[in-house]
C-alpha atoms as a PDB file:
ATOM      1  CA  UNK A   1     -42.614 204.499  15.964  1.00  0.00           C
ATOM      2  CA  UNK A   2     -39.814 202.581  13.706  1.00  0.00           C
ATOM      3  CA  UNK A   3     -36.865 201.881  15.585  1.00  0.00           C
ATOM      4  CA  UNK A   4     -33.801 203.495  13.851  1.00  0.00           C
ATOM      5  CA  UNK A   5     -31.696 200.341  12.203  1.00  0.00           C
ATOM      6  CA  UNK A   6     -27.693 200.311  13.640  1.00  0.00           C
ATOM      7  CA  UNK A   7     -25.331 200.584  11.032  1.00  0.00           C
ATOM      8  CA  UNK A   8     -21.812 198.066  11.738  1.00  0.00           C
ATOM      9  CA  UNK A   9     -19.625 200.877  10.781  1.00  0.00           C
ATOM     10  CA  UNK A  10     -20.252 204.794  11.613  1.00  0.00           C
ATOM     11  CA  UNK A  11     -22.349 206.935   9.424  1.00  0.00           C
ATOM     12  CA  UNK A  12     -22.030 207.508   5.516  1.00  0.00           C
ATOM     13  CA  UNK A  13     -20.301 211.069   5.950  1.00  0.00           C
ATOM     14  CA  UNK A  14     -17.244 209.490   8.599  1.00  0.00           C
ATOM     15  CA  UNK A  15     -16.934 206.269   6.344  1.00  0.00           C
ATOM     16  CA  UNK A  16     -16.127 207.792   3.161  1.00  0.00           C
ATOM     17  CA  UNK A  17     -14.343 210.252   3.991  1.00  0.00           C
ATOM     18  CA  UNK A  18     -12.095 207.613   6.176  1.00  0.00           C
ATOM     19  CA  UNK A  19     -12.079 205.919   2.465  1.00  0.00           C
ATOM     20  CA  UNK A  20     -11.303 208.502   0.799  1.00  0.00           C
ATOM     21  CA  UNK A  21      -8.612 209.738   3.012  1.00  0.00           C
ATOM     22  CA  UNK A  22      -6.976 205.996   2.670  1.00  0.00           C
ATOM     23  CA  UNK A  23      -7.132 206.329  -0.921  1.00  0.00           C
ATOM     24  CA  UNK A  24      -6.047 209.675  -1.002  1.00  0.00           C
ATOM     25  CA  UNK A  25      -3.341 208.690   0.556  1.00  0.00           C
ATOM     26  CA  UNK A  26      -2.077 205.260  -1.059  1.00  0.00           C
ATOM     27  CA  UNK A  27      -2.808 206.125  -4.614  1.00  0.00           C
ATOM     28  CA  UNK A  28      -4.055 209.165  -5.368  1.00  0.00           C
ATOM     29  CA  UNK A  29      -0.746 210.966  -3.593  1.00  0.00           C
ATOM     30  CA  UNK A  30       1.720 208.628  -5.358  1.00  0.00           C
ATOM     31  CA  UNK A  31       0.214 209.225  -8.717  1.00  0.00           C
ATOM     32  CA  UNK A  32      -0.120 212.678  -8.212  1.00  0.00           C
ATOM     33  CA  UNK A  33       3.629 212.953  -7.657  1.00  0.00           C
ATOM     34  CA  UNK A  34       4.722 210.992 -10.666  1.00  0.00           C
ATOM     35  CA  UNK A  35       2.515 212.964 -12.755  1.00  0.00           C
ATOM     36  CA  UNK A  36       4.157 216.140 -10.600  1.00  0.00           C
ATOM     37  CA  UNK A  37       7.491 215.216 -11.247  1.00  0.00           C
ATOM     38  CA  UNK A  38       7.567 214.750 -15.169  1.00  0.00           C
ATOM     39  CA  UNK A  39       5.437 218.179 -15.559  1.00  0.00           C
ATOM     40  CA  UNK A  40       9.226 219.457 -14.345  1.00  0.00           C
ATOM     41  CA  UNK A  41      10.334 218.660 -18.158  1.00  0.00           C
ATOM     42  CA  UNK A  42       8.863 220.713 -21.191  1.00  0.00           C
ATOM     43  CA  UNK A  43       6.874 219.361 -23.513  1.00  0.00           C
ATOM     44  CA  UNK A  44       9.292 218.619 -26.058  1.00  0.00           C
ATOM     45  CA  UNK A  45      11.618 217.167 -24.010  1.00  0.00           C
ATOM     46  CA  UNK A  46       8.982 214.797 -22.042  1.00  0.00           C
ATOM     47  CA  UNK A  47       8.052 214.110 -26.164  1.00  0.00           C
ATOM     48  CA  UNK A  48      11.792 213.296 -26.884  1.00  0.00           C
ATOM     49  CA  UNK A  49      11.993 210.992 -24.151  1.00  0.00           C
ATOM     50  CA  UNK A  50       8.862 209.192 -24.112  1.00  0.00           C
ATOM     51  CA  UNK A  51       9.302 208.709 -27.670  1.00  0.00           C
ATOM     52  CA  UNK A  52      13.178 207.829 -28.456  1.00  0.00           C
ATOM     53  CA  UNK A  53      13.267 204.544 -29.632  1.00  0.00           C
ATOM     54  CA  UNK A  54      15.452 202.833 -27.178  1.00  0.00           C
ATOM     55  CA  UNK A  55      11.631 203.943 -25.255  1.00  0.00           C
ATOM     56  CA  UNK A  56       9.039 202.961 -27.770  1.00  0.00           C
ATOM     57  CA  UNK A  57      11.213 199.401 -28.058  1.00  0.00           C
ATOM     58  CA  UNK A  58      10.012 198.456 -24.371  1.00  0.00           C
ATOM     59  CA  UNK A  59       7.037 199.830 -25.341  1.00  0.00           C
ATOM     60  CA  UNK A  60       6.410 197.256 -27.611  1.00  0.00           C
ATOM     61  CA  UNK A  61       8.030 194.650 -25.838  1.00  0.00           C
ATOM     62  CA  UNK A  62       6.218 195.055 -22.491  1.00  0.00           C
ATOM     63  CA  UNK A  63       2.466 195.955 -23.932  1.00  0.00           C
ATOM     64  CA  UNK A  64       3.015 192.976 -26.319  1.00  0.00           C
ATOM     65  CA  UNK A  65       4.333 190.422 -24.372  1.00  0.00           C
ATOM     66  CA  UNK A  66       1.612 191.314 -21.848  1.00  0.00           C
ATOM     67  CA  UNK A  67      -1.330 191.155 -23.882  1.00  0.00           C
ATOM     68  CA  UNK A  68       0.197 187.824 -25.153  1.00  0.00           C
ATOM     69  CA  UNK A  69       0.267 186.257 -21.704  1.00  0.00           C
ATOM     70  CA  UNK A  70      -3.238 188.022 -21.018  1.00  0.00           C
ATOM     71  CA  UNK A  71      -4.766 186.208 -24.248  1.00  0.00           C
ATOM     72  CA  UNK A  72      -2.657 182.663 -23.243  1.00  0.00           C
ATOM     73  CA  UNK A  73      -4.363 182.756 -19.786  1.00  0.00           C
ATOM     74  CA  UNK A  74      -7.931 183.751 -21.493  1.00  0.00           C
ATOM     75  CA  UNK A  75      -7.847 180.457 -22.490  1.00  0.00           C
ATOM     76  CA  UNK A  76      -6.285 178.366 -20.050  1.00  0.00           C
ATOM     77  CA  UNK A  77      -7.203 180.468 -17.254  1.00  0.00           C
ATOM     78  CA  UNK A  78     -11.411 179.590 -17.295  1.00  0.00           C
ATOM     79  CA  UNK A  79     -10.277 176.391 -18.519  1.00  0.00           C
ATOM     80  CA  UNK A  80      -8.710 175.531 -15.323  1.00  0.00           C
ATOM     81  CA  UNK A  81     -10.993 177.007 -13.075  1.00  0.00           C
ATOM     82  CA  UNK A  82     -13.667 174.551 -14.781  1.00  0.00           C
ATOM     83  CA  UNK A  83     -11.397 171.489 -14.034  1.00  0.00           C
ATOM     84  CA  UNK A  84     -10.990 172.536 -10.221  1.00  0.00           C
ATOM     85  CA  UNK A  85     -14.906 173.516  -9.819  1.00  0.00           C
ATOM     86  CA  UNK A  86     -16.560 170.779 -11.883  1.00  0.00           C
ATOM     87  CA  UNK A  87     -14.399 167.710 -11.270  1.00  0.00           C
ATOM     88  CA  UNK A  88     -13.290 165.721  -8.297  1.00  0.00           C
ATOM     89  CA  UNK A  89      -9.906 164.213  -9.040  1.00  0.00           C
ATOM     90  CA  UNK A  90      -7.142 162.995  -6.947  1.00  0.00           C
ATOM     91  CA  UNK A  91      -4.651 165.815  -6.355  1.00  0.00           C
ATOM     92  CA  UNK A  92      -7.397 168.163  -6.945  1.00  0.00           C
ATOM     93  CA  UNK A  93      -7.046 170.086  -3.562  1.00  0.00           C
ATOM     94  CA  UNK A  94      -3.023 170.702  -4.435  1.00  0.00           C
ATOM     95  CA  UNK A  95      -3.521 171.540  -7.924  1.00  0.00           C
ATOM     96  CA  UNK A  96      -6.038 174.655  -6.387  1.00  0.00           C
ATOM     97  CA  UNK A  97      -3.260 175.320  -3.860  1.00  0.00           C
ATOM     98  CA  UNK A  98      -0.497 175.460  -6.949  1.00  0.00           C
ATOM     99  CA  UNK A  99      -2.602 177.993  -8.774  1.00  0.00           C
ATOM    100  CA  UNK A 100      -1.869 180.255  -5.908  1.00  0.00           C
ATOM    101  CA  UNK A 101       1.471 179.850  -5.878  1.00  0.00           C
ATOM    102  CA  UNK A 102       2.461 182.832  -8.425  1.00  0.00           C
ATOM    103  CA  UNK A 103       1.228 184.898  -5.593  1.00  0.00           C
ATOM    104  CA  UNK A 104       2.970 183.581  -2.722  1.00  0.00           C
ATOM    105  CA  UNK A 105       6.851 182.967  -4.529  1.00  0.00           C
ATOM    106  CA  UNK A 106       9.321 185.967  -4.379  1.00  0.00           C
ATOM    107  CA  UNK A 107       9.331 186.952  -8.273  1.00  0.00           C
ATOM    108  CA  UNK A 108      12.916 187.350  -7.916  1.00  0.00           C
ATOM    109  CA  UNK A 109      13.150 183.325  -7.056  1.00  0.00           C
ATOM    110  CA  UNK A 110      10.045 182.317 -10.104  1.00  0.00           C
ATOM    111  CA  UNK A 111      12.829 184.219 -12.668  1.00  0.00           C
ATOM    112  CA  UNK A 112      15.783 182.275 -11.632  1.00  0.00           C
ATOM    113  CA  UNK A 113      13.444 179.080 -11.559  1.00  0.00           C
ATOM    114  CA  UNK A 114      12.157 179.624 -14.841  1.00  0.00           C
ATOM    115  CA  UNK A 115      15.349 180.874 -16.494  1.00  0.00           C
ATOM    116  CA  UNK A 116      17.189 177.548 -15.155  1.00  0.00           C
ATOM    117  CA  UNK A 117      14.510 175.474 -16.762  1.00  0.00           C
ATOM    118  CA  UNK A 118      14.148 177.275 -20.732  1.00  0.00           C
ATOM    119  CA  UNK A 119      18.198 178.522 -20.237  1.00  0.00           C
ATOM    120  CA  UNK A 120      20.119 176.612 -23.155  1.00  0.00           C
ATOM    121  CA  UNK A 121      21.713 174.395 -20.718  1.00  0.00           C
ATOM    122  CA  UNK A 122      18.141 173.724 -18.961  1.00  0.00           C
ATOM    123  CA  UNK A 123      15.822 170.956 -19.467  1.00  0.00           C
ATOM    124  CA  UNK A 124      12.962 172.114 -21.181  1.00  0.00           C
ATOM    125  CA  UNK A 125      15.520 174.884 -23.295  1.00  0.00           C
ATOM    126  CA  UNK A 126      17.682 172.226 -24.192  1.00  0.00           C
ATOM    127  CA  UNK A 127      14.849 170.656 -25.474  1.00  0.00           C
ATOM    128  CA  UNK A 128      13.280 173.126 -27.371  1.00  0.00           C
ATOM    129  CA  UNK A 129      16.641 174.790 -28.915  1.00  0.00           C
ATOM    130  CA  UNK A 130      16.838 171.220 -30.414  1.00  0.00           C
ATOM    131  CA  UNK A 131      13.446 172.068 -32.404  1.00  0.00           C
ATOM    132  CA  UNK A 132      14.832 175.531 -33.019  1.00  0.00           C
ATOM    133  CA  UNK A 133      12.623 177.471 -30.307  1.00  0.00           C
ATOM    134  CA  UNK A 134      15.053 179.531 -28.391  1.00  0.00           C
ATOM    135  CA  UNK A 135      12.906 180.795 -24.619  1.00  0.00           C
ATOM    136  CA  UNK A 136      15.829 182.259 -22.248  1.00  0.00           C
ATOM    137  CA  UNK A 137      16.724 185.457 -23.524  1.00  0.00           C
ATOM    138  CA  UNK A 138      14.152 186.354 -26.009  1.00  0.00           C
ATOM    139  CA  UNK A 139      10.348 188.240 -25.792  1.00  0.00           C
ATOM    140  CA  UNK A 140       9.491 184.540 -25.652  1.00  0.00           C
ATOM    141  CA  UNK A 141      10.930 184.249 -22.084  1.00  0.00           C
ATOM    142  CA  UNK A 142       9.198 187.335 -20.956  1.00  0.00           C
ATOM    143  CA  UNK A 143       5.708 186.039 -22.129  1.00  0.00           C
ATOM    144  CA  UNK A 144       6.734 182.611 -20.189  1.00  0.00           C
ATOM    145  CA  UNK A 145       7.246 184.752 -17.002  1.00  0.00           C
ATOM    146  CA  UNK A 146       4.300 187.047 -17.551  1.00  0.00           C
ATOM    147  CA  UNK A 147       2.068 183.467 -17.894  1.00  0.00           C
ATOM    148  CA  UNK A 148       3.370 182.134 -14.525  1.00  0.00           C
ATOM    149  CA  UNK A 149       2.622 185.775 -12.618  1.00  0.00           C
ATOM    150  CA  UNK A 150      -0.782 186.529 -14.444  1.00  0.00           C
ATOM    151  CA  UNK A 151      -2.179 183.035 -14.334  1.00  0.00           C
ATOM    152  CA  UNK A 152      -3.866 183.145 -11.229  1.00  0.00           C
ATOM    153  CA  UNK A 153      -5.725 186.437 -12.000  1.00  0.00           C
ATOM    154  CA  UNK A 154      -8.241 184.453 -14.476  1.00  0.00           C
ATOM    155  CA  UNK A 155      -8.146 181.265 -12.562  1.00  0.00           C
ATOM    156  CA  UNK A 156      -9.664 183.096  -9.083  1.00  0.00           C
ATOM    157  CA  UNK A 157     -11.820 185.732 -11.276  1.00  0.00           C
ATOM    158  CA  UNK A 158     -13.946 183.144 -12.884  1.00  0.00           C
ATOM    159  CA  UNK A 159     -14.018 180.178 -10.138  1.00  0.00           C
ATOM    160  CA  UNK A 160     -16.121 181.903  -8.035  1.00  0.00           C
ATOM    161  CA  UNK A 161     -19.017 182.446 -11.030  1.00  0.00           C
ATOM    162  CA  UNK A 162     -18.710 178.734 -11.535  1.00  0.00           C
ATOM    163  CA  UNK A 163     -19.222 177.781  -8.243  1.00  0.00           C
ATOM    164  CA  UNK A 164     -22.641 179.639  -8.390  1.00  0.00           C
ATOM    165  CA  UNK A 165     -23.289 178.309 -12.045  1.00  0.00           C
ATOM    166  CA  UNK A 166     -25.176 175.188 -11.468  1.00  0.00           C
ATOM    167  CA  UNK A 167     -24.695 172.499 -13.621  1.00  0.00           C
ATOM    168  CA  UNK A 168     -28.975 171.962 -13.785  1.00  0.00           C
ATOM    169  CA  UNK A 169     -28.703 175.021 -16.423  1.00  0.00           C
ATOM    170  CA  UNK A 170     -26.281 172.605 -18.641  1.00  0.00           C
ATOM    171  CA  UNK A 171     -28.516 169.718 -18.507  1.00  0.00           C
ATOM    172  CA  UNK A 172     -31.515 171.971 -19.024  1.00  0.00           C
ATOM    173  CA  UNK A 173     -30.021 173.465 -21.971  1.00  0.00           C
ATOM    174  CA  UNK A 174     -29.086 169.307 -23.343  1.00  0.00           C
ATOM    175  CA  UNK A 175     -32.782 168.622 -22.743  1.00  0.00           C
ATOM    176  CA  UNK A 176     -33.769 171.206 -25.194  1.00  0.00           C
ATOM    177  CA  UNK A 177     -31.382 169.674 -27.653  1.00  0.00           C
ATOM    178  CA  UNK A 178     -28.459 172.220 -27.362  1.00  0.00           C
ATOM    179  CA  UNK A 179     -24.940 170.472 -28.032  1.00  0.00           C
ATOM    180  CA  UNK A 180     -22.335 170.835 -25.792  1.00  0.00           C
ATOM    181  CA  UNK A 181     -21.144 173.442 -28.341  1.00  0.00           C
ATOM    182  CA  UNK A 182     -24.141 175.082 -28.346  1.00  0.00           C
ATOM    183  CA  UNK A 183     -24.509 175.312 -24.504  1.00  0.00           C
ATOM    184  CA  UNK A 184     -20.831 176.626 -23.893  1.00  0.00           C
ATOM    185  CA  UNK A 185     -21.326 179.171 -26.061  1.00  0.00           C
ATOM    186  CA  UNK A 186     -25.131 180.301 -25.607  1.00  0.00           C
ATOM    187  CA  UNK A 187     -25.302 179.466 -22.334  1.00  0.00           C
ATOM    188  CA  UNK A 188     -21.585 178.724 -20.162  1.00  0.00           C
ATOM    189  CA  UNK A 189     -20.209 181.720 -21.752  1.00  0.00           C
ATOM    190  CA  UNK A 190     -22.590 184.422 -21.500  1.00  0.00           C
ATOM    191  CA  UNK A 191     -22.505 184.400 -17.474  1.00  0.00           C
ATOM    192  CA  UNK A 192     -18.477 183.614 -17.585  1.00  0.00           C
ATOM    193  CA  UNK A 193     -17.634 186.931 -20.111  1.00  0.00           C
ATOM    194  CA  UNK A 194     -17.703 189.515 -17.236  1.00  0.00           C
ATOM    195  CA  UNK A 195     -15.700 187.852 -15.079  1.00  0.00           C
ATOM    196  CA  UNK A 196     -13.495 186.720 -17.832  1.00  0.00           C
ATOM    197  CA  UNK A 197     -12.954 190.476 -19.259  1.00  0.00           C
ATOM    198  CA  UNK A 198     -11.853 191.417 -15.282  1.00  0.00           C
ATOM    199  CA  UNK A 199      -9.498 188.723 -14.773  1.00  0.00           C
ATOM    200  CA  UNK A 200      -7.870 189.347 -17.976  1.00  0.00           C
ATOM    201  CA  UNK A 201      -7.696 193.342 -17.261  1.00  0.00           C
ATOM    202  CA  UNK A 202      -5.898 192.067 -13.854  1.00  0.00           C
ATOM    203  CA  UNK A 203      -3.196 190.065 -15.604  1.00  0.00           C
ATOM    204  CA  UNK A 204      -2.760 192.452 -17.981  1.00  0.00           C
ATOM    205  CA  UNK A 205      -2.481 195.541 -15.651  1.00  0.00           C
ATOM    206  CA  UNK A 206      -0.032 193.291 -13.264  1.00  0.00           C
ATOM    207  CA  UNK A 207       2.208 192.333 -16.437  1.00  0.00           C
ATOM    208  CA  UNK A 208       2.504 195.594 -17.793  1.00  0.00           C
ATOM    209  CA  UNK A 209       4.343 196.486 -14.204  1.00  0.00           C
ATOM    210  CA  UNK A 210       5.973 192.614 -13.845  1.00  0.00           C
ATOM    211  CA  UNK A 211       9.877 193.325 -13.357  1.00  0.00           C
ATOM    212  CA  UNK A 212      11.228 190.317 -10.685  1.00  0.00           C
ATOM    213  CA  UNK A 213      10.020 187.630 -12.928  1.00  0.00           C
ATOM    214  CA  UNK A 214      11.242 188.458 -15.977  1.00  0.00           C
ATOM    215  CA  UNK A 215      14.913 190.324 -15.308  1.00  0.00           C
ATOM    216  CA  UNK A 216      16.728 187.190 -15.475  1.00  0.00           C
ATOM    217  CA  UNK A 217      15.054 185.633 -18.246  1.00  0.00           C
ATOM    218  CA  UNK A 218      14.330 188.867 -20.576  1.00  0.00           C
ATOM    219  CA  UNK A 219      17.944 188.964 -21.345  1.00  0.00           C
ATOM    220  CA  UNK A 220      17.959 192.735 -20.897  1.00  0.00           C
ATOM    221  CA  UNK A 221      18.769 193.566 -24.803  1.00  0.00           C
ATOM    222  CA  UNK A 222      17.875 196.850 -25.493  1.00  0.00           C
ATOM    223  CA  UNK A 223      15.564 197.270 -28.581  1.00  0.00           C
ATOM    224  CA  UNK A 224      15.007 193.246 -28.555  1.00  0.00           C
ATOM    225  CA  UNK A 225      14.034 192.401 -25.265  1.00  0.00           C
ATOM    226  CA  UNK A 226      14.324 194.946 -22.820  1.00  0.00           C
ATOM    227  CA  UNK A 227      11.473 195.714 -20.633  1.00  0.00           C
ATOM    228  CA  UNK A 228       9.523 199.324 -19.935  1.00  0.00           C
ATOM    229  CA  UNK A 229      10.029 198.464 -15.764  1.00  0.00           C
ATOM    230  CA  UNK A 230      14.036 197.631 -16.413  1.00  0.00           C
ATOM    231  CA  UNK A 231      14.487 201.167 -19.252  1.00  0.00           C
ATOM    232  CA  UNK A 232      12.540 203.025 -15.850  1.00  0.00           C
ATOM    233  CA  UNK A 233      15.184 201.272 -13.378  1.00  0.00           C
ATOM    234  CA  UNK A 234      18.396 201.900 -15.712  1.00  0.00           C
ATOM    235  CA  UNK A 235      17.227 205.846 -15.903  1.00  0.00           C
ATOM    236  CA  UNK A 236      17.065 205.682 -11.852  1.00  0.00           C
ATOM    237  CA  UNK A 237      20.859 204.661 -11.700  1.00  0.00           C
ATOM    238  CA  UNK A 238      21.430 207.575 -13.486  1.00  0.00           C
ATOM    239  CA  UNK A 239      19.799 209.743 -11.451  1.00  0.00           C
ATOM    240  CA  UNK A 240      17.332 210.644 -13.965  1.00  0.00           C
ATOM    241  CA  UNK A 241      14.511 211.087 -12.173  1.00  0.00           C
ATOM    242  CA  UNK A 242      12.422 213.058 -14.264  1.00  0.00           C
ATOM    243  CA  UNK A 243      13.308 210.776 -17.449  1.00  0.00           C
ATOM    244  CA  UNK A 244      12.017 207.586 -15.406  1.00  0.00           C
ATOM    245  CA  UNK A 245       8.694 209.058 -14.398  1.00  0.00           C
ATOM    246  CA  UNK A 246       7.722 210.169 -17.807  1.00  0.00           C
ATOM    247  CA  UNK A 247       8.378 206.356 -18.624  1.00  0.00           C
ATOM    248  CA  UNK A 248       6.233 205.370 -15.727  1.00  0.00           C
ATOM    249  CA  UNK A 249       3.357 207.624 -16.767  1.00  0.00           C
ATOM    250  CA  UNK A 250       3.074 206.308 -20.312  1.00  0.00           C
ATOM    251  CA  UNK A 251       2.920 202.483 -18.397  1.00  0.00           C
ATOM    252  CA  UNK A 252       0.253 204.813 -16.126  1.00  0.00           C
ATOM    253  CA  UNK A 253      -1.762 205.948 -18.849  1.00  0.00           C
ATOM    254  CA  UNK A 254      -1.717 202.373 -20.907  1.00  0.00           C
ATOM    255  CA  UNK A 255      -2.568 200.351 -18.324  1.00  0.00           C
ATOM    256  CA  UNK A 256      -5.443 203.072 -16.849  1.00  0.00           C
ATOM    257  CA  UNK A 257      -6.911 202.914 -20.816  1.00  0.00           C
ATOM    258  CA  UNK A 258      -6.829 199.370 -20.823  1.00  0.00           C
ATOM    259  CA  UNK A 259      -8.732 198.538 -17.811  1.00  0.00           C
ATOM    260  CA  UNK A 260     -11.223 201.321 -18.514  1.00  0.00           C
ATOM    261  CA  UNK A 261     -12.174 200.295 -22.071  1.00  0.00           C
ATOM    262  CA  UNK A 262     -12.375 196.840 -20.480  1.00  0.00           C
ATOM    263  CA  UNK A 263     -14.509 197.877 -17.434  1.00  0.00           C
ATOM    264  CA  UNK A 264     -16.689 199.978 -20.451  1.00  0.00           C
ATOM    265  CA  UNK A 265     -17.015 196.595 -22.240  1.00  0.00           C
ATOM    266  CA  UNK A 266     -17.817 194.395 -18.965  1.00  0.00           C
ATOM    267  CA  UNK A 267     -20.724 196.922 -18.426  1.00  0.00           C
ATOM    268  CA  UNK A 268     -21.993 197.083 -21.879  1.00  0.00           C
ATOM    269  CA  UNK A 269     -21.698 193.325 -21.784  1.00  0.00           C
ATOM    270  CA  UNK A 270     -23.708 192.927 -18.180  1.00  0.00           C
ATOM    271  CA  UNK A 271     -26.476 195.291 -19.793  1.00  0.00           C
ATOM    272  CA  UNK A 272     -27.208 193.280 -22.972  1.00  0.00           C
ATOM    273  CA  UNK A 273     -27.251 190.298 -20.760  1.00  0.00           C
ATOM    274  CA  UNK A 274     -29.709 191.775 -18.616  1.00  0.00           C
ATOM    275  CA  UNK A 275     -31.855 193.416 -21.185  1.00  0.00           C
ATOM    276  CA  UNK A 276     -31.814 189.711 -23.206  1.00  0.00           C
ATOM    277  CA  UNK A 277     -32.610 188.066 -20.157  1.00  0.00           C
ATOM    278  CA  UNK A 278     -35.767 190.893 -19.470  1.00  0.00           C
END
C-alpha cells in the first residue's frame, strides 16, 4: 500500500479559500467599493465627468507620459540587466544595489531630488534650457519621474531569464555562422520577449498610479501637465467623492486593459515559441 504524500500547507479546499479570502479582502473589496461608489452618479453625469476636458487632459498626460517611460525602459531596462548578468566590472555589485533604489526612496524625496536637478536653476536644467529643452514643469518632467520609478520593473523582470540563459546558446548560434545581429534577434530575444512584455506591463501599470514622484516636478498645470492621480486628489479636497472615483475607475479600467492585452500577447508569444521549438 502507497503511503499518502504530506502536503507543507493544509489541503487544496482550506488553502484557497484562505487565498481567496486574502484577496477578497485586499483587492477585490476595495475595487468593489470604488466601482460602488461612482454607480451613486447617473450615467450622464459619470459621462460628463469622466469626459470634461479638464479630465480627458490628464488622461492624456498620464497614459502618455506612462507609456513613454514604459517604451524608454524597454530599451534600457534589458539593456541593463545584460550589463549586470553578463559582465564583471568594478562597481558592479553597487550599480545592482542602485537599480533598487526607486523602490526603497520615499517618492515624495525622488520628486524634490529630481526637480532640484532639471529645475531652471538646477544643474542638468540649467543645462538643457541653454539648448532650449525645458524638463521641470513640463510632460517632460513627468516622463523623467515615471523613468526613475518604473526602471526597476524591467531591470528585475528580465535578469532572472538571463541568469538561466547560458551564454553556450550564443556561441552555438556564432558557430553556425549567426552574427551577433542575427543571434540577438533569433535567438537572445525570443526567450527575453515574455519577460520583457511583463516588466513593461509593471512599469506601466505602476506609472499610470505614480503621484509622489512627479507632484513637484509636473508643475500641476491643468490641461498641460496635470496628472489623472493629482485631478483625483484636487476632487477629494472638495469633497467630491463620487467625482474622484469615477476618475479612479477610468485609471482602473486602462490599466486592467493594458495588462490583459499584454498578458494575451505574453501567452500567444510563449505558445508560438513552444510550438516553433516542437
Amino acid at each position: 500500500m502507497r503511503a499518502k504524500h504530506r502536503h507543507a500547507l493544509p489541503g487544496f479546499g482550506l488553502t484557497l479559500g484562505v487565498c481567496l479570502a486574502y484577496l477578497g479582502l485586499i483587492v477585490l473589496l476595495p475595487l468593489a467599493a470604488l466601482a460602488w461608489k461612482s454607480a451613486s452618479l447617473g450615467a450622464g453625469e459619470f459621462w460628463a465627468i469622466v469626459t470634461a476636458p479638464r479630465a480627458l487632459a490628464a488622461y492624456r498626460v498620464t497614459f502618455g507620459c506612462a507609456a513613454l517611460a514604459g517604451l524608454v525602459n524597454l530599451v534600457f531596462g534589458p539593456l541593463l540587466a545584460w550589463v549586470l548578468v553578463r559582465y564583471r566590472f568594478p562597481g558592479r555589485t553597487l550599480v545592482d544595489a542602485l537599480v533598487d533604489l526607486p523602490f526603497a526612496l520615499p517618492t515624495a524625496v525622488a520628486g524634490i531630488t529630481l526637480t532640484a536637478l532639471y529645475a531652471s536653476n538646477g544643474p542638468l536644467g540649467r543645462a538643457l534650457e541653454a539648448h532650449g529643452w525645458k524638463i521641470a514643469y513640463t510632460p517632460s518632467g513627468i516622463t523623467v519621474a515615471l523613468v526613475f520609478v518604473s526602471l526597476p520593473f524591467l531591470v528585475r523582470s528580465v535578469q532572472p531569464v538571463l541568469e538561466h540563459l547560458e551564454p553556450d546558446v550564443e556561441e552555438a548560434a556564432a558557430t553556425l555562422g549567426a552574427g551577433r545581429l542575427t543571434t540577438l534577434w533569433r535567438v537572445v530575444l525570443p526567450t527575453l520577449w515574455p519577460a520583457i512584455l511583463s516588466g513593461f506591463a509593471l512599469a506601466f501599470a505602476r506609472a499610470l498610479g505614480e503621484y509622489g514622484s512627479v507632484i513637484f516636478i509636473a508643475g500641476n498645470m491643468p490641461m498641460v501637465s496635470e496628472i489623472a492621480p493629482l485631478l483625483i486628489t484636487a476632487k477629494l479636497d472638495q469633497y467630491d467623492y463620487a467625482g474622484a472615483t469615477a476618475i479612479a475607475l477610468v485609471l482602473l479600467a486602462g490599466s486592467f486593459a493594458t495588462l490583459l492585452a499584454l498578458n494575451l500577447l505574453q501567452l500567444v508569444t510563449v505558445r508560438r515559441r513552444s510550438a516553433g521549438s516542437a
